[in-house]
C-alpha atoms as a PDB file:
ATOM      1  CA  UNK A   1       0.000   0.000   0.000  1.00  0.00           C
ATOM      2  CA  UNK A   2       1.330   3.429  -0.756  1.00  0.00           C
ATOM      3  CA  UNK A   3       1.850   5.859   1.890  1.00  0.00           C
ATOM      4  CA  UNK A   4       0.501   3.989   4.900  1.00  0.00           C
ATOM      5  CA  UNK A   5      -0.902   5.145   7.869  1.00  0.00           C
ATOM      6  CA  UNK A   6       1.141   4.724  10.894  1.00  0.00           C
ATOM      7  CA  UNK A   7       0.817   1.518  12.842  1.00  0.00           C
ATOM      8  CA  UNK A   8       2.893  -0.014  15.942  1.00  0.00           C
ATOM      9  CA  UNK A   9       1.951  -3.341  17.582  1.00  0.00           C
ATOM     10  CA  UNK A  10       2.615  -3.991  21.299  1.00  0.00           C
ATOM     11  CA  UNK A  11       2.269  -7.207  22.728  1.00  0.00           C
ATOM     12  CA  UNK A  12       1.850  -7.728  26.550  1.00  0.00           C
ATOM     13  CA  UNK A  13       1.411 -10.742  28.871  1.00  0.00           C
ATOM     14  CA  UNK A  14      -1.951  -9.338  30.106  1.00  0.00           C
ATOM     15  CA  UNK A  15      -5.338 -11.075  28.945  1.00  0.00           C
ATOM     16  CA  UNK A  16      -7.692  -8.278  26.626  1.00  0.00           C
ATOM     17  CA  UNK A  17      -9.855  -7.374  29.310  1.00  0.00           C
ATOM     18  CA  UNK A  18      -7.221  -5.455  30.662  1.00  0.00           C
ATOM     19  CA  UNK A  19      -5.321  -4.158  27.917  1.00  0.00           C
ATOM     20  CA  UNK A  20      -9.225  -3.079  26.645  1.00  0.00           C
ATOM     21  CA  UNK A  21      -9.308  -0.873  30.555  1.00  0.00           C
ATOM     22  CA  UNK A  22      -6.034   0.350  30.220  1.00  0.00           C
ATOM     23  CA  UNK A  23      -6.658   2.080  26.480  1.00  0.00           C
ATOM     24  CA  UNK A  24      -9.899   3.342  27.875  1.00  0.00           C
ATOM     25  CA  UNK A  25      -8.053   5.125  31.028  1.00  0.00           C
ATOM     26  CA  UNK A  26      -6.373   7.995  28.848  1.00  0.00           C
ATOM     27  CA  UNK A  27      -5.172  10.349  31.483  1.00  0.00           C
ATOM     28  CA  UNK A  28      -3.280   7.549  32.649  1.00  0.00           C
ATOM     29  CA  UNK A  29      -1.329   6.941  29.866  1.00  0.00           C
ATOM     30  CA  UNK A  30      -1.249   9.788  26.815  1.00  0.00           C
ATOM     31  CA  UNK A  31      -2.048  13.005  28.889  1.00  0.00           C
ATOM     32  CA  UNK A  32      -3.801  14.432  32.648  1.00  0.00           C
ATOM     33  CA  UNK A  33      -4.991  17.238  30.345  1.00  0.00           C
ATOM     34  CA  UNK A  34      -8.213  15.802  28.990  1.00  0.00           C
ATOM     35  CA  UNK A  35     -11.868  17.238  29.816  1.00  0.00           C
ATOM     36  CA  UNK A  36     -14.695  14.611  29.315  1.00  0.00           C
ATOM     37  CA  UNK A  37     -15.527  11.086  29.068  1.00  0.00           C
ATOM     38  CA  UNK A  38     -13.042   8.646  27.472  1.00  0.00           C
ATOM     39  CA  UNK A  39     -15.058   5.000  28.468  1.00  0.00           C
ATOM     40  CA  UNK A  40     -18.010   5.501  26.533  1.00  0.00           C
ATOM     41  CA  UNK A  41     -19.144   4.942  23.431  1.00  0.00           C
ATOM     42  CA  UNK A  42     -20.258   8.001  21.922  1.00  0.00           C
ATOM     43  CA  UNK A  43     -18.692  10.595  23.707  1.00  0.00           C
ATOM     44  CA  UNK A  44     -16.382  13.121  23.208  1.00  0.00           C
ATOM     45  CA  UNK A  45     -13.264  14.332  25.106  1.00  0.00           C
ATOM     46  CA  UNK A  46     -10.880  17.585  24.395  1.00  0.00           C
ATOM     47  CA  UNK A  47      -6.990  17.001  24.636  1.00  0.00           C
ATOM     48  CA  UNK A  48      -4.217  20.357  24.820  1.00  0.00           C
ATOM     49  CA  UNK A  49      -0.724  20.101  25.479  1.00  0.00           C
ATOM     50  CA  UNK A  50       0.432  24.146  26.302  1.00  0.00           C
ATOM     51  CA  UNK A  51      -0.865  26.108  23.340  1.00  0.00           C
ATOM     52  CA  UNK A  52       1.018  23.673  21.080  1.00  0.00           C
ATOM     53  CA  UNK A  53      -1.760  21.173  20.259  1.00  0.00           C
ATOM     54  CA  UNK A  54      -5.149  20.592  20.765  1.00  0.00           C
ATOM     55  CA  UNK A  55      -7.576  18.023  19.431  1.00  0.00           C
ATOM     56  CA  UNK A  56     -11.226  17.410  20.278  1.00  0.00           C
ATOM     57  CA  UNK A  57     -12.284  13.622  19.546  1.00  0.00           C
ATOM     58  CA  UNK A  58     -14.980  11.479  19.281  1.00  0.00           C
ATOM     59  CA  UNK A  59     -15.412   7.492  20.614  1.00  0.00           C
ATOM     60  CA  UNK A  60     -16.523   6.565  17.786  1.00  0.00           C
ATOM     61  CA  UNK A  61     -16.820   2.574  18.134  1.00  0.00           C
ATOM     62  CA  UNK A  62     -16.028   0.942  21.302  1.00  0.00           C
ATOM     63  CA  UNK A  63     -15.986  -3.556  20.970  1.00  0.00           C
ATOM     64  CA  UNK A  64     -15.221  -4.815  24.863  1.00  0.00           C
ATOM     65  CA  UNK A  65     -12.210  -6.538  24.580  1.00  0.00           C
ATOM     66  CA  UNK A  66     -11.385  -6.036  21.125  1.00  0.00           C
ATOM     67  CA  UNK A  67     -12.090  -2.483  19.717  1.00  0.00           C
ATOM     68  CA  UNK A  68     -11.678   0.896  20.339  1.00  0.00           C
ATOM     69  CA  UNK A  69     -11.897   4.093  17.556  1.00  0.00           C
ATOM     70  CA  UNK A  70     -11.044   7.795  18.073  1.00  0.00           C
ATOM     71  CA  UNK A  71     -12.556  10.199  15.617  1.00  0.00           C
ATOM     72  CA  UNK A  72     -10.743  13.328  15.337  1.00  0.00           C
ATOM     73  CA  UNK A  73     -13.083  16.108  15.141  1.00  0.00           C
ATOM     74  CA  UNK A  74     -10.896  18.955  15.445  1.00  0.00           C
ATOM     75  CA  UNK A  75      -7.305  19.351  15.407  1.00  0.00           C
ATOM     76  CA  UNK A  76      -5.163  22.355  15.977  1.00  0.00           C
ATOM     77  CA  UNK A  77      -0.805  21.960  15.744  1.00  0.00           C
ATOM     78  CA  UNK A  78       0.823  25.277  16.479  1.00  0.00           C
ATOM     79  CA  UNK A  79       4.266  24.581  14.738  1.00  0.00           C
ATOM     80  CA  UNK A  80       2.364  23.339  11.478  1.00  0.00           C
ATOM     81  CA  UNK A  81       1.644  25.098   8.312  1.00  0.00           C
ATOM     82  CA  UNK A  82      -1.626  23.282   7.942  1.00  0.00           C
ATOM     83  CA  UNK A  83      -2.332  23.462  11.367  1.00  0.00           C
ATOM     84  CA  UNK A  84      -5.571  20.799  11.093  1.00  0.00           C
ATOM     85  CA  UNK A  85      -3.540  17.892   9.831  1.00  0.00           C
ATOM     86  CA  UNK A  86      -5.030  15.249  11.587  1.00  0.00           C
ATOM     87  CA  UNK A  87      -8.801  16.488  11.657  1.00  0.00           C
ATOM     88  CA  UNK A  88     -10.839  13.420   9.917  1.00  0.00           C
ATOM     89  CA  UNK A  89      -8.437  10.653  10.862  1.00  0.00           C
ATOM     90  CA  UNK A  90      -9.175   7.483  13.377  1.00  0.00           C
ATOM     91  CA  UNK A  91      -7.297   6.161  15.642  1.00  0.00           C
ATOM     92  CA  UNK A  92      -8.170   2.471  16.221  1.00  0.00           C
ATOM     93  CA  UNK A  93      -6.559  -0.034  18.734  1.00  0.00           C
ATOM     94  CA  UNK A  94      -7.369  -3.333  17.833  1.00  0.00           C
ATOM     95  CA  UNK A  95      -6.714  -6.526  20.220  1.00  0.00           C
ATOM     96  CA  UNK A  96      -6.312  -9.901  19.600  1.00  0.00           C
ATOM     97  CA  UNK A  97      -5.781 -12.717  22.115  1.00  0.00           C
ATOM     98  CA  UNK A  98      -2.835 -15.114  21.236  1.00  0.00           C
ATOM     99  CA  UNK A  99      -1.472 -17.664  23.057  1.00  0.00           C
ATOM    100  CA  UNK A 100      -2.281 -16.014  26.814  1.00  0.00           C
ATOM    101  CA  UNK A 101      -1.157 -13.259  25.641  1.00  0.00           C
ATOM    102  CA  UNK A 102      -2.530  -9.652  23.978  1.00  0.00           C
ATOM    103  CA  UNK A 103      -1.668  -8.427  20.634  1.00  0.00           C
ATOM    104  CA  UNK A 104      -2.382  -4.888  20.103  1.00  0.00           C
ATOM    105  CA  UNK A 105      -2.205  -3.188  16.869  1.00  0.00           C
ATOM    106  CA  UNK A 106      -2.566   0.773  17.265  1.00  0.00           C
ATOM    107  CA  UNK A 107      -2.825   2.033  13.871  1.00  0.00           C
ATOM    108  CA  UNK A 108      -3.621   6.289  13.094  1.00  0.00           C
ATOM    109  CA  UNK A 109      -5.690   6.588  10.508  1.00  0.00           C
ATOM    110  CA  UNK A 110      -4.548   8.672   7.538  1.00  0.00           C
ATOM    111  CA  UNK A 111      -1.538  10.151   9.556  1.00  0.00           C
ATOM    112  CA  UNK A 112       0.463   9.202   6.206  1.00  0.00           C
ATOM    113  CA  UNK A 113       4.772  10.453   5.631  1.00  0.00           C
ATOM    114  CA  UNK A 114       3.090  13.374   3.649  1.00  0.00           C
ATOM    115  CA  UNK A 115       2.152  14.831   6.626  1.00  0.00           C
ATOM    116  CA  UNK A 116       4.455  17.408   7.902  1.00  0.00           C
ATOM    117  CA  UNK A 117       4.185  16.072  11.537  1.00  0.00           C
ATOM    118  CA  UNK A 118       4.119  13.006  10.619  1.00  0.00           C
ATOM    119  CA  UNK A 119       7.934  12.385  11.979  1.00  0.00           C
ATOM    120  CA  UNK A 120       7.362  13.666  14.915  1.00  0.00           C
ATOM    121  CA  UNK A 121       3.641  12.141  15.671  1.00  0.00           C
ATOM    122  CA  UNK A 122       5.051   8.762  14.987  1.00  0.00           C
ATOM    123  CA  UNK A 123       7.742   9.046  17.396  1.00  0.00           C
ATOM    124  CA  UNK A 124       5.385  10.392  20.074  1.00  0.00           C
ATOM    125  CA  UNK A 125       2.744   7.677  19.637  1.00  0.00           C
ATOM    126  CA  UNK A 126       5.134   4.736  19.797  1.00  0.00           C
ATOM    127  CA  UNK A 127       6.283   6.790  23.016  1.00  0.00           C
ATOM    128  CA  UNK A 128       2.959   6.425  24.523  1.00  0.00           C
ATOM    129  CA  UNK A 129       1.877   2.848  23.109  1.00  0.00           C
ATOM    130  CA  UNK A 130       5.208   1.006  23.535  1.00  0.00           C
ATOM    131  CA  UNK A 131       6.216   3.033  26.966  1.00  0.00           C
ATOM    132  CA  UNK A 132       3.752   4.716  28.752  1.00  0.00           C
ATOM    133  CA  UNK A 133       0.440   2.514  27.677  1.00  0.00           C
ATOM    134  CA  UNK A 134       3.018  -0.993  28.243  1.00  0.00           C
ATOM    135  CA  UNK A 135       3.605   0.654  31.570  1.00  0.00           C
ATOM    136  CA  UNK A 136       0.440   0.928  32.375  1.00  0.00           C
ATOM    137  CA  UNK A 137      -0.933  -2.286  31.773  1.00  0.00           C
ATOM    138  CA  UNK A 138       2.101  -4.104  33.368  1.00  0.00           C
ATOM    139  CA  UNK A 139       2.893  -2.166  36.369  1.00  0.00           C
ATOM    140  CA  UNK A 140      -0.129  -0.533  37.062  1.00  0.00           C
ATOM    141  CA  UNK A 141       1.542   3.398  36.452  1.00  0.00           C
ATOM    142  CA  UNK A 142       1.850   4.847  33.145  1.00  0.00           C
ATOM    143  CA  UNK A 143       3.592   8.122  31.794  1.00  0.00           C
ATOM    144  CA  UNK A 144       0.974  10.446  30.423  1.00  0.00           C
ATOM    145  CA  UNK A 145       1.704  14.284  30.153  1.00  0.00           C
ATOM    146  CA  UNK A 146       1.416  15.758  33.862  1.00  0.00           C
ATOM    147  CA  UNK A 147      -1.599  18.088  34.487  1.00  0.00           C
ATOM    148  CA  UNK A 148      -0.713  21.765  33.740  1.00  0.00           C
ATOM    149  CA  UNK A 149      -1.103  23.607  36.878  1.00  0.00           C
ATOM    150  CA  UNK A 150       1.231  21.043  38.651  1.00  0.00           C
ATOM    151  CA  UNK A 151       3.477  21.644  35.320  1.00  0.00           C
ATOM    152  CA  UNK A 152       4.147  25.092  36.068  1.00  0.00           C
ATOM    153  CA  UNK A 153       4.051  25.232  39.810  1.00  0.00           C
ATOM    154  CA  UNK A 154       7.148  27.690  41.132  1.00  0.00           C
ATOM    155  CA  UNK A 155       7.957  29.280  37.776  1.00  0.00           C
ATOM    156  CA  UNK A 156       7.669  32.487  38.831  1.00  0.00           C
ATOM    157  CA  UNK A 157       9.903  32.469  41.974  1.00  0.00           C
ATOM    158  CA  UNK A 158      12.622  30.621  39.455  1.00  0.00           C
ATOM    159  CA  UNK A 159      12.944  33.231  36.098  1.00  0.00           C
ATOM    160  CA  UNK A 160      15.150  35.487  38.352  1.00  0.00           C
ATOM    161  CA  UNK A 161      17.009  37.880  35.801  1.00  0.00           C
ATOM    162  CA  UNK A 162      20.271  36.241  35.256  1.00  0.00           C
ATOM    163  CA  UNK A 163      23.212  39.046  35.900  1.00  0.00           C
ATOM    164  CA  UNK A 164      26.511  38.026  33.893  1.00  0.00           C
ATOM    165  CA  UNK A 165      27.604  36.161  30.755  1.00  0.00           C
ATOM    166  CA  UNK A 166      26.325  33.511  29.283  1.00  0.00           C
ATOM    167  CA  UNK A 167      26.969  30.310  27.416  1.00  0.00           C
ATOM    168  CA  UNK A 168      23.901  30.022  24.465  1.00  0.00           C
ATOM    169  CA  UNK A 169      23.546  26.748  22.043  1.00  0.00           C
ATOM    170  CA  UNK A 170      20.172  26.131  20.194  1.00  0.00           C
ATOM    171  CA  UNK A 171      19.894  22.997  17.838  1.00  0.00           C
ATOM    172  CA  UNK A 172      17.349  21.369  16.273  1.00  0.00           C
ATOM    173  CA  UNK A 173      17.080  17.356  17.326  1.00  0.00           C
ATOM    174  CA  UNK A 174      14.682  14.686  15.470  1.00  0.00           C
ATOM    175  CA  UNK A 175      13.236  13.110  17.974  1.00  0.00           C
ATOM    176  CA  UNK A 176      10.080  14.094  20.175  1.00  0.00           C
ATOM    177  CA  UNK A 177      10.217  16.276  23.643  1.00  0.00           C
ATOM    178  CA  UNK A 178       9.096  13.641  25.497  1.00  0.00           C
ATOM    179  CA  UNK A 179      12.295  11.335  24.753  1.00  0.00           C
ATOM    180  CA  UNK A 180      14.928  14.532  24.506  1.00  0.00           C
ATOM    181  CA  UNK A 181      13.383  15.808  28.237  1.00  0.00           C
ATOM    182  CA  UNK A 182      13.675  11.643  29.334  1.00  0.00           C
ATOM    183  CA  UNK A 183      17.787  12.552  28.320  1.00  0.00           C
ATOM    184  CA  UNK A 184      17.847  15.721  30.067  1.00  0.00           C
ATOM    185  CA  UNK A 185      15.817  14.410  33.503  1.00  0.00           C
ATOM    186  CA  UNK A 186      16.647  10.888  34.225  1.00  0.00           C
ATOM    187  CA  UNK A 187      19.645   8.735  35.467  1.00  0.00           C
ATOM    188  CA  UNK A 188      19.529   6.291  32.517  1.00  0.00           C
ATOM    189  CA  UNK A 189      19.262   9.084  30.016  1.00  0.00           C
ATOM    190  CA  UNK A 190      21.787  11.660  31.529  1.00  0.00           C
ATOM    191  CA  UNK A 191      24.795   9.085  31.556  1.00  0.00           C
ATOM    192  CA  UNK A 192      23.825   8.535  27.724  1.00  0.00           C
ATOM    193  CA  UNK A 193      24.941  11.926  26.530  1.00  0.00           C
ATOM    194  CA  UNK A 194      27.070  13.347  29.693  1.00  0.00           C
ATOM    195  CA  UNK A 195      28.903  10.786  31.779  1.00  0.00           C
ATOM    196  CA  UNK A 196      28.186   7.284  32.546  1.00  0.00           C
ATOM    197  CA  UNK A 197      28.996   8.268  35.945  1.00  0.00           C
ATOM    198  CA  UNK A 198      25.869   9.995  36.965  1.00  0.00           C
ATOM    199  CA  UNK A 199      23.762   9.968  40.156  1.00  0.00           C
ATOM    200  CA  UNK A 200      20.423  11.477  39.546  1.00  0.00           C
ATOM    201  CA  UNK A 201      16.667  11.652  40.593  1.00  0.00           C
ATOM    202  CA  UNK A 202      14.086  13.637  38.587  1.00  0.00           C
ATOM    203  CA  UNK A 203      12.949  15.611  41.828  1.00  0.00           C
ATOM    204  CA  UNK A 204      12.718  19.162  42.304  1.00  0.00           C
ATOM    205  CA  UNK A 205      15.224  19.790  44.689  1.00  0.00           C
ATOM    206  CA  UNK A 206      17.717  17.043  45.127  1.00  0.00           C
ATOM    207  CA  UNK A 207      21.130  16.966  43.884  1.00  0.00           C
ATOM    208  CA  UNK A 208      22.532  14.992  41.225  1.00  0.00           C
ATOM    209  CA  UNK A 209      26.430  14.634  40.911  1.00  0.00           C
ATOM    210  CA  UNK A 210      27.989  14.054  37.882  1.00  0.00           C
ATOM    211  CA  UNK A 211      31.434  12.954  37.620  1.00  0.00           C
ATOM    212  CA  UNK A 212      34.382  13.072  35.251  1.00  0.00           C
ATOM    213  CA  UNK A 213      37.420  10.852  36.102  1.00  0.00           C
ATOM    214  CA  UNK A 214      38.439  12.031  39.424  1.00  0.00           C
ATOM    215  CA  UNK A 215      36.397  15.672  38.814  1.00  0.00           C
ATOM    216  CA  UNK A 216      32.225  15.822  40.416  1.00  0.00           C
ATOM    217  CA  UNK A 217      30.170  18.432  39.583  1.00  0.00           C
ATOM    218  CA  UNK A 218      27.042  18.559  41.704  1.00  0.00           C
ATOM    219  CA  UNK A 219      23.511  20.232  40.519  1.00  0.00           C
ATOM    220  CA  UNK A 220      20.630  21.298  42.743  1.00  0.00           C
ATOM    221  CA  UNK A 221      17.514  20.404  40.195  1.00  0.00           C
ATOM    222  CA  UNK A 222      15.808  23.503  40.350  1.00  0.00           C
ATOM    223  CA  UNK A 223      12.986  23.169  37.463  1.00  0.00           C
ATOM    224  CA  UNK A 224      11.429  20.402  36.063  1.00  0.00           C
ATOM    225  CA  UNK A 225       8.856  21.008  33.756  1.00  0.00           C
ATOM    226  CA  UNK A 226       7.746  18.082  31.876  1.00  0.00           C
ATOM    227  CA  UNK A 227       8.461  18.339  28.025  1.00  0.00           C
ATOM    228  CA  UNK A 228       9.447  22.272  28.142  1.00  0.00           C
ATOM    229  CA  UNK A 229      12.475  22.744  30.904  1.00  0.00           C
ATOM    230  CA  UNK A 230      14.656  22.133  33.021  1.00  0.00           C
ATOM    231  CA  UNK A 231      16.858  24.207  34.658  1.00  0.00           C
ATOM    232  CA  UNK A 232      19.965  23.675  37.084  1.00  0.00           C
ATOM    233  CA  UNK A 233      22.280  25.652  39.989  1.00  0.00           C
ATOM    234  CA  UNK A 234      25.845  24.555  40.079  1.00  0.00           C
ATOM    235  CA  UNK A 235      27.283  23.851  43.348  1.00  0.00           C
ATOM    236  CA  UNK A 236      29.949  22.504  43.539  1.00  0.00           C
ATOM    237  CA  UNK A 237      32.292  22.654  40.306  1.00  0.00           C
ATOM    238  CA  UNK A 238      35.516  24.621  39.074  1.00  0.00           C
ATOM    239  CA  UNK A 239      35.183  28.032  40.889  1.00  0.00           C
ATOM    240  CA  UNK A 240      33.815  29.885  37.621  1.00  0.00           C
ATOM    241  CA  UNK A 241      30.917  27.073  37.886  1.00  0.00           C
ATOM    242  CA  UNK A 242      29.653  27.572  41.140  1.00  0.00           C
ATOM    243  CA  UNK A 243      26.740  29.535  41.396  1.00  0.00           C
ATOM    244  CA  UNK A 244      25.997  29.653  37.781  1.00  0.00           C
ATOM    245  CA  UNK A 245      22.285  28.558  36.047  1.00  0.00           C
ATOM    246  CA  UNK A 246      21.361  25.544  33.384  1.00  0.00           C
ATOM    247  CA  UNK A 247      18.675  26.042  31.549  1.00  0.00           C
ATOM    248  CA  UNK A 248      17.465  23.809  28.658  1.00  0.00           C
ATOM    249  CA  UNK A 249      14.508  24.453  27.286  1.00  0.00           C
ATOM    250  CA  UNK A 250      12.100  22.408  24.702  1.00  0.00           C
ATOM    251  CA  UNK A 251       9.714  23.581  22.080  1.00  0.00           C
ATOM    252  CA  UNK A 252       7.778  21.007  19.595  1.00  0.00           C
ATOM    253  CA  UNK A 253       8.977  21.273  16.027  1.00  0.00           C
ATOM    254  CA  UNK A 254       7.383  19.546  12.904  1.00  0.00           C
ATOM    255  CA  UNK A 255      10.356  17.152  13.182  1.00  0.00           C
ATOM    256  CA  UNK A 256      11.260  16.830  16.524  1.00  0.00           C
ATOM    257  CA  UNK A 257      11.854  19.284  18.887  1.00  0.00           C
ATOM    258  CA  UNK A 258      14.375  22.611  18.954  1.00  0.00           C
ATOM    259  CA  UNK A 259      16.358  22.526  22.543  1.00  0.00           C
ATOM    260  CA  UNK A 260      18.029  25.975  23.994  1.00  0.00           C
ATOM    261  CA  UNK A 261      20.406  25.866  26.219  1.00  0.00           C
ATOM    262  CA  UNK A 262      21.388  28.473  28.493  1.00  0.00           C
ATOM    263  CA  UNK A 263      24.736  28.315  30.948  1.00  0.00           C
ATOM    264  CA  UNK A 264      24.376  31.878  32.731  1.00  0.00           C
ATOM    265  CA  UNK A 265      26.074  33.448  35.495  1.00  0.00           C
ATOM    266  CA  UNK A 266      29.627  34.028  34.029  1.00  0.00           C
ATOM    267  CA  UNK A 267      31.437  36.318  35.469  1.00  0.00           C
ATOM    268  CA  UNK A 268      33.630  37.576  32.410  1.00  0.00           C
ATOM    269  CA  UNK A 269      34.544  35.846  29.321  1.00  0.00           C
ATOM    270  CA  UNK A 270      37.554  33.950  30.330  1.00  0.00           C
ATOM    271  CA  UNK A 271      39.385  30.887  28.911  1.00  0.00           C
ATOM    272  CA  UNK A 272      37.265  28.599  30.935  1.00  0.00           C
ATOM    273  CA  UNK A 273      33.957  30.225  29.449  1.00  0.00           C
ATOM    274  CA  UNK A 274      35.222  29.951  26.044  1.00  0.00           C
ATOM    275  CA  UNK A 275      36.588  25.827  26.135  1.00  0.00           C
ATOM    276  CA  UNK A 276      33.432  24.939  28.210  1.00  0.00           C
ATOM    277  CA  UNK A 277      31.322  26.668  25.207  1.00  0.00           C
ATOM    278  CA  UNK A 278      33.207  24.720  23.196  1.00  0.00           C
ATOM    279  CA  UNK A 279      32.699  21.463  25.039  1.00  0.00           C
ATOM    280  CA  UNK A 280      28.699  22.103  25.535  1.00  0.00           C
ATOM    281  CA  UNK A 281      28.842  21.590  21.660  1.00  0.00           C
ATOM    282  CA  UNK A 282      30.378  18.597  21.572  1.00  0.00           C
ATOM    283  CA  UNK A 283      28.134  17.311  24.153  1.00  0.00           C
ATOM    284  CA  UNK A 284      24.966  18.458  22.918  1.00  0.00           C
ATOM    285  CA  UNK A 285      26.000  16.551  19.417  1.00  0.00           C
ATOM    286  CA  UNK A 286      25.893  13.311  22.077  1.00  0.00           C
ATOM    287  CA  UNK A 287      22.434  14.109  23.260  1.00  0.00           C
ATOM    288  CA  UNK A 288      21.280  14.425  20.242  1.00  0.00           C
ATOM    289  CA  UNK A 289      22.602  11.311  18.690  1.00  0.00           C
ATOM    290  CA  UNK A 290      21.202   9.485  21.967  1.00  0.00           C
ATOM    291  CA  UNK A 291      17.923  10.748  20.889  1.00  0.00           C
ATOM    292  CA  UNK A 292      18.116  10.084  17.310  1.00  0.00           C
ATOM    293  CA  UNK A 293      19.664   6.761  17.238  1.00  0.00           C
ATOM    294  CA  UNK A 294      20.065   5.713  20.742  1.00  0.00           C
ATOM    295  CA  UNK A 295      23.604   5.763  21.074  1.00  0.00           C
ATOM    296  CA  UNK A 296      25.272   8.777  22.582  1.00  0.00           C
ATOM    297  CA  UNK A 297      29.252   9.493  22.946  1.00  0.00           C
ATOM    298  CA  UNK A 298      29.399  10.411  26.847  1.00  0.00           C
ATOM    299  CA  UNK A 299      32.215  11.345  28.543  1.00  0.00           C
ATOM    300  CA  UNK A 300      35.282  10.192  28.063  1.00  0.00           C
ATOM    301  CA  UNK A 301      34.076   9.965  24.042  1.00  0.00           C
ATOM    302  CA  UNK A 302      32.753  13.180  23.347  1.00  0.00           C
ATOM    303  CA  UNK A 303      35.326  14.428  21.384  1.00  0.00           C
ATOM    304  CA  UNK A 304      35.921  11.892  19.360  1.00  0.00           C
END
């Protein structure tokens, strides 16, 4: 078939009945910001992440155990030129019982590679099918999209105006925010691009330590925002270091998502400013090949 629509299968150890729930439970595992019904037949419920998307859809056939379809009503992508791209399609899980196990077959509708977001929309749905939706059907606790008022609880007392220099990078990575902000928040994904010898918790507050041969750096997590920011204070570096702010944030882009980074707080422009600059660069090349191909070049292999 030309152009097809995209499709991902996931295949669980849980009988239908419970795969069937788990699809049905949205806020549990695509997004907490949904208004209305999502269990019934018939009715309708309104999805937003930020001002960058919105969608209002439709339960348009709902088989216990072995059939659900989304009608997209209305559709609304900020970063798109045709900003209604996926008004008109369906999205349909199917299920299918084989050998004590569940097959499901997630498959949008017309979202077809002529579609500018298509890129990015496929990489966010197999996101929230093969990660967030397996979570939640195996462990109980899936990854949706937080809520936004928890999102943006404390911004104000943190966008302090930043006296000093600063260190700026912005680049352009193909993958979507949700995986790039995974690399920028968690253990796993922070040894990926940085150093392999990283202690880390995503929790506002605590302090993650990050070291480099016999040199630690230690962060105080001051922001995270799911899918937009996080930002850092440096507390215990080289002297230059100390005191200084991180800040990486995310915006969607048609194919992928555009990260700006921050380092502010310098002092003066010295020779440290100028090879750390220098090394962000090479680092943020390893973060991005972690989130394009899965393979980043962390410290000691940055350079390289």
């Amino acid at each position: 078939m030309d152009n097809p629509s995209f499709s991902t299968i996931l295949i669980v150890d849980a009988p239908p009945h419970e795969v069937f729930s788990a699809i049905n439970q949205v806020r549990r595992w695509w997004s907490e910001n949904i208004e209305g019904d999502t269990d019934r037949a018939g009715s309708e419920f309104r999805y937003h992440y930020q001002d960058v998307h919105r969608a209002r859809i439709k339960i348009a056939t709902m088989e216990p155990d072995r059939k659900v379809v989304w009608h997209i009503l209305d559709n609304y992508f900020k970063f798109n030129e045709d900003q209604q791209e996926w008004t008109g399609t369906d999205v349909v899980f199917a299920l299918q019982e084989e050998a004590g196990k569940t097959r499901l077959t997630f498959t949008h509708e017309g979202l077809v590679p002529e579609y500018a977001c298509y890129d990015l929309c496929r990489e966010a749905w197999t996101h929230y099918i093969q990660d967030s939706l397996k979570a939640l059907i195996t462990t109980g606790q899936g990854k949706p999209t937080p809520k936004d008022d928890t999102v943006y609880e404390g911004m104000e007392a943190a966008e302090d105006v930043t006296t000093g220099k600063s260190i700026c990078h912005r680049l352009l990575i193909k993958a979507p925010v949700e995986k790039v902000y995974a690399a920028l928040s968690s253990q796993e994904g922070l040894a990926g691009w940085w150093t392999p010898d990283t202690v880390a918790q995503p929790v506002t507050g605590s302090i993650a330590r990050f070291s480099f041969g016999d040199y630690t750096k230690e962060m105080q997590i001051e922001i995270l925002q799911p899918y937009s920011k996080v930002e850092w204070l440096c507390l215990k570096a080289v002297p230059e270091w100390i005191g200084t702010r991180l800040r990486f944030t995310l915006d969607p882009h048609q194919k992928g998502c555009v990260l700006s980074f921050r380092h502010e707080g310098w002092k003066d422009y010295t020779p440290e400013f100028a090879s750390c600059s220098f090394d962000w660069a090479l680092f943020f090349r390893s973060l991005r090949l972690l989130c394009e191909t899965g393979k980043g070049l962390p410290y000691p292999h940055f350079d390289q």
